[in-house]
Protein backbone atom coordinates (compact mmCIF):
# COMPACT_ATOMS: atom_id res chain seq x y z
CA UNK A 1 0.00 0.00 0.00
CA UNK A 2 1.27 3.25 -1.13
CA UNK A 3 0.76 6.45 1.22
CA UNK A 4 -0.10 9.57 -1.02
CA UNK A 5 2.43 12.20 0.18
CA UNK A 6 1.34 14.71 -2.15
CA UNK A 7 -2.26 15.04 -1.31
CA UNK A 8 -1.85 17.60 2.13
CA UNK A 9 1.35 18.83 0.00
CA UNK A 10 -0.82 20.26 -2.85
CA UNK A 11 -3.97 21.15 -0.35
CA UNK A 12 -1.30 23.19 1.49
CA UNK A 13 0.04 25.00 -1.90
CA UNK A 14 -3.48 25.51 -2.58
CA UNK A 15 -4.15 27.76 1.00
CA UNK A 16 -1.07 29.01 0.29
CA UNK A 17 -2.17 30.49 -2.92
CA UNK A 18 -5.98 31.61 -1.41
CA UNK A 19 -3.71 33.69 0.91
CA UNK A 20 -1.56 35.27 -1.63
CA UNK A 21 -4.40 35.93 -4.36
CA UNK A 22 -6.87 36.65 -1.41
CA UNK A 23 -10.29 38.98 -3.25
CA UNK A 24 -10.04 41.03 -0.42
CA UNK A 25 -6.99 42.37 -0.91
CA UNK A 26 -7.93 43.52 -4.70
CA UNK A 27 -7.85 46.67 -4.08
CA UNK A 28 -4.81 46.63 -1.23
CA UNK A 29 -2.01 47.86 -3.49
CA UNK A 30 -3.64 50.72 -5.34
CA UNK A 31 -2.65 53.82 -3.88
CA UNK A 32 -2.82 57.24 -4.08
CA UNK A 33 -0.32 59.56 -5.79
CA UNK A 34 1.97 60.39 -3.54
CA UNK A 35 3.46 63.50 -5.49
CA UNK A 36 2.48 65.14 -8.92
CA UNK A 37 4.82 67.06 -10.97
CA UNK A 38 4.62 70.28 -8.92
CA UNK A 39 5.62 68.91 -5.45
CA UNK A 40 8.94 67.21 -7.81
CA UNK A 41 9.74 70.72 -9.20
CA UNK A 42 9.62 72.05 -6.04
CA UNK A 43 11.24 69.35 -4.38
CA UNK A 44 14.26 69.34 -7.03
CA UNK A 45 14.32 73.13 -6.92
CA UNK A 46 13.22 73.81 -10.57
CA UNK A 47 15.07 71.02 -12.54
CA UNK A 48 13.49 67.91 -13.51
CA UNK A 49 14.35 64.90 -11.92
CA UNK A 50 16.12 62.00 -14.38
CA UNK A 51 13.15 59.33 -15.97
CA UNK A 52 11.43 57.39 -13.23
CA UNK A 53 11.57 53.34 -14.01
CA UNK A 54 7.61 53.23 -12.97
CA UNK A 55 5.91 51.67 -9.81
CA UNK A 56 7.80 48.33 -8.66
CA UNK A 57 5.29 45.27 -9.88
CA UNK A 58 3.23 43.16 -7.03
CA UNK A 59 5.47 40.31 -6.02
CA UNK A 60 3.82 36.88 -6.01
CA UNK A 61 5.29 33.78 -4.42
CA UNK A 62 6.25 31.34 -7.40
CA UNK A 63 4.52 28.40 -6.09
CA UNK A 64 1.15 30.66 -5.43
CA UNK A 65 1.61 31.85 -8.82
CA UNK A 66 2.10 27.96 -10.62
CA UNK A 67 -1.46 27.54 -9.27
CA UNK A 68 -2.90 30.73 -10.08
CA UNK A 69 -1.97 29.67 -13.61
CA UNK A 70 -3.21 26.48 -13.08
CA UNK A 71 -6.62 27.58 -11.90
CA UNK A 72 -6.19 30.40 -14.41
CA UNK A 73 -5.86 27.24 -17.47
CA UNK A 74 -8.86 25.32 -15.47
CA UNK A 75 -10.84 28.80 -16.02
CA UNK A 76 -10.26 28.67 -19.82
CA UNK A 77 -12.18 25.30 -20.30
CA UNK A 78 -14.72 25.39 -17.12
CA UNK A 79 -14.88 28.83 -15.77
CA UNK A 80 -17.35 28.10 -13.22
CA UNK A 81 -15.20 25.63 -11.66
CA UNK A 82 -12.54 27.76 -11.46
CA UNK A 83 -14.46 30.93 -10.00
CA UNK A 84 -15.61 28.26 -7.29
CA UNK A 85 -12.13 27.22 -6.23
CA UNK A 86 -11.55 30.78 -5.92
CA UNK A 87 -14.21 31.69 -3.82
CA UNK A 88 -13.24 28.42 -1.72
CA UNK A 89 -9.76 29.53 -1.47
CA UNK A 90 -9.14 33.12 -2.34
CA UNK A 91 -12.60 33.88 -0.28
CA UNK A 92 -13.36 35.09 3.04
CA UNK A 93 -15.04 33.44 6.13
CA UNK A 94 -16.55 30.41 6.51
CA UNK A 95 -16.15 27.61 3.70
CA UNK A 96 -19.48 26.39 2.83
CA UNK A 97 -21.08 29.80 3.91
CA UNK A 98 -19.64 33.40 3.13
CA UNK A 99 -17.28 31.52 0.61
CA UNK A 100 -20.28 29.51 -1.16
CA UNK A 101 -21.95 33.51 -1.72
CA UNK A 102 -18.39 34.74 -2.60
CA UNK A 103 -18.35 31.89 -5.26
CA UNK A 104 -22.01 32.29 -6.33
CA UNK A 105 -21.40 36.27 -6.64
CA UNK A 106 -17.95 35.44 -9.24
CA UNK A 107 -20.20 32.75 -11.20
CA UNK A 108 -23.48 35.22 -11.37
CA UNK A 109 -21.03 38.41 -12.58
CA UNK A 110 -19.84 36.16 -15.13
CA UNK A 111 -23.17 35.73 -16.84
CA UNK A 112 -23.56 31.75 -15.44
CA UNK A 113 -25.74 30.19 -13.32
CA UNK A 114 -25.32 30.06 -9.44
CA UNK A 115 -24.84 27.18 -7.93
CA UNK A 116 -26.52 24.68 -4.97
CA UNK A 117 -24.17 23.66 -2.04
CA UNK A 118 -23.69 20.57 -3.49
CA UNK A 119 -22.86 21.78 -6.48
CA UNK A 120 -20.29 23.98 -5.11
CA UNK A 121 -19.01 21.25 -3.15
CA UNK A 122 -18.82 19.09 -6.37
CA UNK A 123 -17.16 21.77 -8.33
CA UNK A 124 -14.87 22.56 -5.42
CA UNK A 125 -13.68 19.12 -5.24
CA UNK A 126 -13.31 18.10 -8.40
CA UNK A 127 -11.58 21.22 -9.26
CA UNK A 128 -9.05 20.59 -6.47
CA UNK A 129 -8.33 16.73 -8.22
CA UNK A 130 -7.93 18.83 -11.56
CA UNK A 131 -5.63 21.10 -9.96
CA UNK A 132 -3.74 18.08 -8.37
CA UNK A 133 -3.24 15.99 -11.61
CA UNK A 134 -1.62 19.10 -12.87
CA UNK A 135 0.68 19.86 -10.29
CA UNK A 136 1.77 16.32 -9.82
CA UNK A 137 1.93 16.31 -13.88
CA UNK A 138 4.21 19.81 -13.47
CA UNK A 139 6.80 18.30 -10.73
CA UNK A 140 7.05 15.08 -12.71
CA UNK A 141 8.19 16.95 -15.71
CA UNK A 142 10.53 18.89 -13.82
């Protein structure tokens, strides 16, 4: 009998990645200008400052972001799957309550059908086997 080490391995990845690509922190790096061109004249007494290299990108975690493009490819081909594992993961509160509306509001903004509990549930786990297979498929590769 063969113990399946990669099971808690790829659950764990996949809270990992609800935390990074959390929906309630959408908005969480937008910001305000901090200065426009008149504070930097000021600032630089009257001469222009040499060309600023832009805003510094949002950082993801590389294993967070090999299943965001994993869910991402899963979205592609069944999107309501995929907005379910999002709400399941990326969501807030409890898992089969403020994360099954969080799911339900992604599906019905996309134009699809909302789903019943067991649905979700369905979707939810089947999605994370799809999401498995692919990972596993990934490191085997590697």
């Amino acid at each position: 009998m063969q113990v399946d080490t990669m099971r808690p391995k790829v659950q764990r990845w996949m809270e990992h990645w609800g935390q990074e690509f959390a929906l309630h922190r959408d908005c969480e790096y937008l910001g305000h200008q901090s200065k426009n061109l008149l504070a930097v004249l000021i600032e630089h007494q009257g001469e222009m400052p040499g060309r600023v290299q832009g805003f510094k990108p949002m950082e993801t975690d590389a294993l967070a972001q090999q299943v965001e493009d994993v869910v991402a490819e899963i979205g592609r081909h069944a999107p309501v799957m995929s907005f379910a594992l999002r709400g399941m993961y990326c969501g807030m509160g409890r898992r089969y309550h403020e994360r099954f509306e969080t799911s339900n509001l992604l599906i019905s903004n996309a134009g699809h059908k909302v789903l019943t509990v067991r649905q979700y549930r369905d979707l939810t786990d089947r999605g994370f086997e799809r999401v498995y297979g692919m990972l596993i498929g990934y490191a085997r590769a590697a």
